[in-house]
N, C-alpha and C. Protein backbone atom coordinates (compact mmCIF):
# COMPACT_ATOMS: atom_id res chain seq x y z
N UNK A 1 -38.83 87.97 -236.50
CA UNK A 1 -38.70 86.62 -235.99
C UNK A 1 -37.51 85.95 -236.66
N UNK A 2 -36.31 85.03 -235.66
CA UNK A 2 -35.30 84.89 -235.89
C UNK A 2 -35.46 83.39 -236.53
N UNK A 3 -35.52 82.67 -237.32
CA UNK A 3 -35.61 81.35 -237.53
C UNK A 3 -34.65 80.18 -237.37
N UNK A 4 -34.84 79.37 -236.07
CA UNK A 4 -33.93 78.72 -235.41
C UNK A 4 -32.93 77.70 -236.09
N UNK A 5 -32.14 77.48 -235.78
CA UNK A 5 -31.54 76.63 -236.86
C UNK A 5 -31.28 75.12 -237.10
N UNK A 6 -31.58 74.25 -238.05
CA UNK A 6 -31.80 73.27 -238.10
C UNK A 6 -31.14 72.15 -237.09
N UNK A 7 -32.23 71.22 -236.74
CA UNK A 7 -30.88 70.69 -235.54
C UNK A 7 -30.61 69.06 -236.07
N UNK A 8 -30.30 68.19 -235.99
CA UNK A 8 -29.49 66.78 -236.63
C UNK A 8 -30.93 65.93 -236.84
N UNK A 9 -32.17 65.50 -235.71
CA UNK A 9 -33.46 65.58 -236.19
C UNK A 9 -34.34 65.91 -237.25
N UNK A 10 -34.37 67.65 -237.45
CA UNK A 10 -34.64 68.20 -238.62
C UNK A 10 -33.77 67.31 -240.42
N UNK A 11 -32.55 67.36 -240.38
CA UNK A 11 -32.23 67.29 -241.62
C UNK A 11 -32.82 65.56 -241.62
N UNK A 12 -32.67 64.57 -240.42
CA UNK A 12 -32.99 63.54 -240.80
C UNK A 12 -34.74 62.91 -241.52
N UNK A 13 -34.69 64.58 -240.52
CA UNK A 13 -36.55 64.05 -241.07
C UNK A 13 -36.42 64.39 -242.92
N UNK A 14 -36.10 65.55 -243.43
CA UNK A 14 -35.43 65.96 -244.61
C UNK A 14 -35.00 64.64 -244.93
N UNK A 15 -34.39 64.06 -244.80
CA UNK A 15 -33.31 62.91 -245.64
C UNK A 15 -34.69 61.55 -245.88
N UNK A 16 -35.49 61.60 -245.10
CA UNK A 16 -36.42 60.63 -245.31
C UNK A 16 -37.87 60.88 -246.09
N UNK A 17 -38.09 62.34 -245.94
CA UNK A 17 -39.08 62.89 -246.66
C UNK A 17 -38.07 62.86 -248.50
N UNK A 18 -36.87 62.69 -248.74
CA UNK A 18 -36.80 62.78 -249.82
C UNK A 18 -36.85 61.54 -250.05
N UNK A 19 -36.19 60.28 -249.37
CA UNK A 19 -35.98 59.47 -249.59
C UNK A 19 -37.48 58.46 -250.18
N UNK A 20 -38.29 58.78 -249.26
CA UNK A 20 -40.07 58.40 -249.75
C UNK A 20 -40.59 59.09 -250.86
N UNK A 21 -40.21 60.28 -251.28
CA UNK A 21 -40.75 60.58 -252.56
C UNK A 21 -39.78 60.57 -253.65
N UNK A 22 -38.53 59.68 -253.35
CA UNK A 22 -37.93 59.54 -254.80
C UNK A 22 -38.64 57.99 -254.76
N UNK A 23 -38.52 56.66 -253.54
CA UNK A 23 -39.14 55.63 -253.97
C UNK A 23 -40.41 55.90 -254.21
N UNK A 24 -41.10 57.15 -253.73
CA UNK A 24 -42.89 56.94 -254.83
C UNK A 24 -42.69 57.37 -255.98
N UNK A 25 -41.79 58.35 -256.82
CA UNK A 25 -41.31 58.25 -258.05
C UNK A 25 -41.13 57.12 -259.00
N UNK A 26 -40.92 56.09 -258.11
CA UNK A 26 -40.67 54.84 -259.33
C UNK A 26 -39.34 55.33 -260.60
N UNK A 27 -39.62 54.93 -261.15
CA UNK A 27 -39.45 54.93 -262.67
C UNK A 27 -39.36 56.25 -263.33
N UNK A 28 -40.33 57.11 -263.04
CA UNK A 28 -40.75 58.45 -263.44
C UNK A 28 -39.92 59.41 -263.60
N UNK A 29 -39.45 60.15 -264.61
CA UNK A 29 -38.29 61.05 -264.62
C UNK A 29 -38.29 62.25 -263.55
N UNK A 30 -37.35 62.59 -263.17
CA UNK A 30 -37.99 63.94 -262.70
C UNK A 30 -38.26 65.01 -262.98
N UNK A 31 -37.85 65.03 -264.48
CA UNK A 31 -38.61 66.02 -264.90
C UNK A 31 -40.40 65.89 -265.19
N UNK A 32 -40.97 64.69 -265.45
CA UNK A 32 -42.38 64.36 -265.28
C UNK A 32 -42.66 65.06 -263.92
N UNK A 33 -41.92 64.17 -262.97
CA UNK A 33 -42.69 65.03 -261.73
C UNK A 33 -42.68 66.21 -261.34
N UNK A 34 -41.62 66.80 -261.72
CA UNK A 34 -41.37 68.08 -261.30
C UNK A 34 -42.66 68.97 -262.37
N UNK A 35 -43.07 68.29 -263.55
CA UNK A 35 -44.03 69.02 -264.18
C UNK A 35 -45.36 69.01 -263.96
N UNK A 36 -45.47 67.89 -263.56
CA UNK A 36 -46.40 67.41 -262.78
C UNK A 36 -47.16 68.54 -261.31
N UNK A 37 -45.87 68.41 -260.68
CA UNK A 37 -46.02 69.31 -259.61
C UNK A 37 -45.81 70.88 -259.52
N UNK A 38 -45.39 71.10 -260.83
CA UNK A 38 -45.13 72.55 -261.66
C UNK A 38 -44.54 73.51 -260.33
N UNK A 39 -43.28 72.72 -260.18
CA UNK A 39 -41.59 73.52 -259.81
C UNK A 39 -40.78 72.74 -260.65
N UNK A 40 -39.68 73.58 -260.67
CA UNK A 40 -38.54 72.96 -260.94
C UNK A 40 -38.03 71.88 -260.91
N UNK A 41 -37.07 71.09 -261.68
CA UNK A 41 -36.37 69.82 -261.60
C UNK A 41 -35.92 69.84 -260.76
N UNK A 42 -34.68 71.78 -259.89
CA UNK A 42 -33.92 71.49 -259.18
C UNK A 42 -34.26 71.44 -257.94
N UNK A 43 -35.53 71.80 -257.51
CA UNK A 43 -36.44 71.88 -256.51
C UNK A 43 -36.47 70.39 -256.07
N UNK A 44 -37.04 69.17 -257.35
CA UNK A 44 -37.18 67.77 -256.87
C UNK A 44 -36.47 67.30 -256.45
N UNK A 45 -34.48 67.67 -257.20
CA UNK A 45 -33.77 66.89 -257.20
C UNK A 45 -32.83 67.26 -255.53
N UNK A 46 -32.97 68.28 -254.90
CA UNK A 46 -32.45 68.96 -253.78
C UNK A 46 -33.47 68.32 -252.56
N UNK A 47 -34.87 68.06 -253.08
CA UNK A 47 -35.78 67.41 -251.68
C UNK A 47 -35.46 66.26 -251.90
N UNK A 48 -35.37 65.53 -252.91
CA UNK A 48 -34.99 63.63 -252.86
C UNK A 48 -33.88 63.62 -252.21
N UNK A 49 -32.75 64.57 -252.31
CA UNK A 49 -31.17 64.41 -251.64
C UNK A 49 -31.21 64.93 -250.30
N UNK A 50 -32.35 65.54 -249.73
CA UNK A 50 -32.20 66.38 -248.21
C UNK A 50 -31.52 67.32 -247.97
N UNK A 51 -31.59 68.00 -249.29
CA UNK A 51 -30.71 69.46 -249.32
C UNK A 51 -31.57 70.74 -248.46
N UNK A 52 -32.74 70.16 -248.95
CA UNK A 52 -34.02 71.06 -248.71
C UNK A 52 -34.91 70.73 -247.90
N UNK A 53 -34.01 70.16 -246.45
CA UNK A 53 -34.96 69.72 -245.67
C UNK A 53 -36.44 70.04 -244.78
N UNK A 54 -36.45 71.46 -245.04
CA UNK A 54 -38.07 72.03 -244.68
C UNK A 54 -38.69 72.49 -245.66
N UNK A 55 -39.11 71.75 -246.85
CA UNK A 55 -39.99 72.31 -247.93
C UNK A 55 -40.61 73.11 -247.52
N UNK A 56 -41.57 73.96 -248.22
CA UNK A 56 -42.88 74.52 -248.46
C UNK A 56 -43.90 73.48 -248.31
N UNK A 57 -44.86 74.04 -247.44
CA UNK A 57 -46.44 72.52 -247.09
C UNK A 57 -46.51 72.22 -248.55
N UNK A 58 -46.96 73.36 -249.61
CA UNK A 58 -47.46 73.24 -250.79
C UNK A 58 -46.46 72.69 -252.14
N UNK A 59 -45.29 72.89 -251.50
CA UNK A 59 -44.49 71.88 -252.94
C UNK A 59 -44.92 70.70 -252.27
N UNK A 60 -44.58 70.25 -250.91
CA UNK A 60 -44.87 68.76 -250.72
C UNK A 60 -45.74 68.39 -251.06
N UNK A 61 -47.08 69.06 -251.07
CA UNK A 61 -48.29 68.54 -251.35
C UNK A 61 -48.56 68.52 -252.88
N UNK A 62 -48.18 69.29 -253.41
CA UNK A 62 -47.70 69.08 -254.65
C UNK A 62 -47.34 68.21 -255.55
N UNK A 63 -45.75 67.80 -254.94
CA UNK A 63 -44.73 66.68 -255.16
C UNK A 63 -45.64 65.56 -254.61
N UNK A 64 -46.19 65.40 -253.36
CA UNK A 64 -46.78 64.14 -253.26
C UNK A 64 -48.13 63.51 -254.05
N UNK A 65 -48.63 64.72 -254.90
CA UNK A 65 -50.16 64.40 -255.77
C UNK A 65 -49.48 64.06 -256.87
N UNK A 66 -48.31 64.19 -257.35
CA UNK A 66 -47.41 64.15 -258.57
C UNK A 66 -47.12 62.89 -258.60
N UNK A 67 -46.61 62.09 -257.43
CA UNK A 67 -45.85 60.78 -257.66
C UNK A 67 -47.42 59.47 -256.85
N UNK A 68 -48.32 60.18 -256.48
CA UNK A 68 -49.64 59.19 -255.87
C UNK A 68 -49.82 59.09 -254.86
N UNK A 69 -48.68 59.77 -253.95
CA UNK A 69 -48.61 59.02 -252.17
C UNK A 69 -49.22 60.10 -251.55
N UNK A 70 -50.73 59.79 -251.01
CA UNK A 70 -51.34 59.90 -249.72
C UNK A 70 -50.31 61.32 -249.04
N UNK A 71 -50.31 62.15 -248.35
CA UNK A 71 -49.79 63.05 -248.05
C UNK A 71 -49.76 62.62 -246.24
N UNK A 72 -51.22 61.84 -246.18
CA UNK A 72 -51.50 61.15 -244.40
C UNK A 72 -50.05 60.17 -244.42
N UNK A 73 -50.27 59.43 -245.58
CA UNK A 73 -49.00 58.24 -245.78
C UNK A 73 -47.44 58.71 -245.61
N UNK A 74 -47.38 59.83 -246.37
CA UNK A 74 -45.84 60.44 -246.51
C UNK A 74 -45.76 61.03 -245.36
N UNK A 75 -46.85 61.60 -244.41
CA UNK A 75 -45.90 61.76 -242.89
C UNK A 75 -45.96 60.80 -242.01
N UNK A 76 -46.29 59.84 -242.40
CA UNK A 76 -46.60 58.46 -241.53
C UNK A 76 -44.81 57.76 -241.45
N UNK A 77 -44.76 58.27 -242.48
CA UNK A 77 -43.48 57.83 -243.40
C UNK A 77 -42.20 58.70 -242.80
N UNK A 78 -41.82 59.96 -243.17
CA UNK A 78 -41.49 61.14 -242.35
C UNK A 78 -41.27 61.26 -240.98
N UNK A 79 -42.24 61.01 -240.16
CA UNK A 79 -42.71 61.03 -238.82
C UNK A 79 -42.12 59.67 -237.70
N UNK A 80 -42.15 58.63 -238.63
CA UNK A 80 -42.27 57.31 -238.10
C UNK A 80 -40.91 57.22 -237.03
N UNK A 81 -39.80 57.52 -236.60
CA UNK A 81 -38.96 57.33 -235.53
C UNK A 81 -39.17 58.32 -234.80
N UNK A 82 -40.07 59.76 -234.68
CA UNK A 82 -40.05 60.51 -233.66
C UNK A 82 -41.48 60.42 -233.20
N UNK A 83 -41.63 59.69 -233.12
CA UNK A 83 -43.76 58.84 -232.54
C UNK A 83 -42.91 59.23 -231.19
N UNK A 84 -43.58 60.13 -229.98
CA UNK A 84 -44.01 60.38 -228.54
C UNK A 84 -43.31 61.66 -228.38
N UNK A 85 -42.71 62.30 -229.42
CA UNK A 85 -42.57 63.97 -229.43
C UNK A 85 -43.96 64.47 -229.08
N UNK A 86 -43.44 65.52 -227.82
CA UNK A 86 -45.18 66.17 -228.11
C UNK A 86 -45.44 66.99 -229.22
N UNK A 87 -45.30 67.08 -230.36
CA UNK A 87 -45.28 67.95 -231.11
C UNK A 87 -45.50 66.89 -232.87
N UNK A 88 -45.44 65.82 -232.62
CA UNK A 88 -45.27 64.84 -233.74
C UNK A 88 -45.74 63.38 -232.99
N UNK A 89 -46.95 63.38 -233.19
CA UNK A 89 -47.23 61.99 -233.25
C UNK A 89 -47.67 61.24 -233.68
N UNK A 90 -48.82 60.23 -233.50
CA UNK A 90 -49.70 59.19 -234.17
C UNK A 90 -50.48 59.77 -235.12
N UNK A 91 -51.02 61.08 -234.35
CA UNK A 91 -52.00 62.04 -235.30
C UNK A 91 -51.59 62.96 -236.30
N UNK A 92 -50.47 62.80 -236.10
CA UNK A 92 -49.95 63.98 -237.12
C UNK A 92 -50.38 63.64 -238.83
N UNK A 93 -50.06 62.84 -239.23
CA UNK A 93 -50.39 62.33 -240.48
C UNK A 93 -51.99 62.65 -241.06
N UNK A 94 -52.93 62.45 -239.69
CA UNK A 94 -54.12 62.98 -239.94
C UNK A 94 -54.40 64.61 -240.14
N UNK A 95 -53.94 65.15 -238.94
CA UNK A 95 -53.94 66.54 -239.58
C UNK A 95 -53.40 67.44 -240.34
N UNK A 96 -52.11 66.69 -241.05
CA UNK A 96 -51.78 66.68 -242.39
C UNK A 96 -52.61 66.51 -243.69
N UNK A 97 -52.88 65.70 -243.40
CA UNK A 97 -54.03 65.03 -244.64
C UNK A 97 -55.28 65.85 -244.18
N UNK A 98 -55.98 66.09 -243.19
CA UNK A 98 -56.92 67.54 -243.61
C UNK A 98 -56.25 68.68 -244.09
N UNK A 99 -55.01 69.16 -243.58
CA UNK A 99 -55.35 70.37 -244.24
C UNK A 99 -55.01 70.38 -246.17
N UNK A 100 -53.79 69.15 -246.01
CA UNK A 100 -54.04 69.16 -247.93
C UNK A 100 -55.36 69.09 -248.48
N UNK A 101 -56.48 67.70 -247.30
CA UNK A 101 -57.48 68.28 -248.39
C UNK A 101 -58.60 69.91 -248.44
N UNK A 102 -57.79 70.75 -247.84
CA UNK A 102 -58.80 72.20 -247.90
C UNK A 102 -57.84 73.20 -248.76
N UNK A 103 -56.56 71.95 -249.72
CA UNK A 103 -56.09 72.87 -250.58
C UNK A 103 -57.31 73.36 -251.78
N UNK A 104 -56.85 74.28 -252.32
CA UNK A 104 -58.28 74.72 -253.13
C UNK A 104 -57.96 73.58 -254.57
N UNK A 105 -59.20 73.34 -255.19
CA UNK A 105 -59.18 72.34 -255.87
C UNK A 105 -58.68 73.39 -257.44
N UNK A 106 -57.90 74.05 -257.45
CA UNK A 106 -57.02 74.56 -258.61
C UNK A 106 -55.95 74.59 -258.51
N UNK A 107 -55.29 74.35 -257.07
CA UNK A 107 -53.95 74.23 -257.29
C UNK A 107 -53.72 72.68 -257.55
N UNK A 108 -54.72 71.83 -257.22
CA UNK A 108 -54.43 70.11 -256.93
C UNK A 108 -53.95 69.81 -258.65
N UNK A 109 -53.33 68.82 -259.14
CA UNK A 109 -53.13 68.33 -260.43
C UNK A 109 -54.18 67.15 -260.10
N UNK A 110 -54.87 66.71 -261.17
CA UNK A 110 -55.51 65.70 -261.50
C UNK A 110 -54.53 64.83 -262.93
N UNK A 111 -55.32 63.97 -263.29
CA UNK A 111 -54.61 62.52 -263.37
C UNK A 111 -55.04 62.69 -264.87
């Protein structure tokens, strides 16, 4: 299987998925979060810039238990200018947020 190649959509969704988890960062170094979410600094610092615009489900979910934000919230966030794609809509955020929560409760970081 050939994997298609990113199209001007894709990186923007990228540029906003970083852009929401450097403002849920706050303050927070990135190396906290990145330890937090146990990858790399250069991992954080390439998704906040939209280098890395199709993470892994599981760094995001990761990165997003690291800095506090709702994972339903961060594609609400993500998602929010392509609402009536058939493929991305109102619901998406929800079935996001089930499947993070059937991550197994050893990979999750607690507080």
């Amino acid at each position: 299987m050939v994997r298609q190649p990113l199209g001007p959509a894709d990186r923007q969704r990228g540029l906003r998925l970083g852009a929401a988890l450097r403002d849920a960062r706050g303050r927070r170094s990135m190396v906290e979060v990145a330890a937090r979410a146990g990858i790399s600094v250069e991992t954080v610092r390439k998704i906040e810039r939209g280098r890395v615009p199709t993470p892994a489900f599981f760094t995001v979910v990761a990165l997003a238990d690291a800095v506090g934000l709702p994972v339903s919230e961060l594609c609400r966030i993500v998602a929010d200018d392509v609402e009536g794609r058939p493929d991305v809509g109102a619901d998406a955020g929800a079935d996001v947020g089930a499947a993070a929560s059937a991550v197994p409760a050893a990979l999750r970081r607690t507080s």
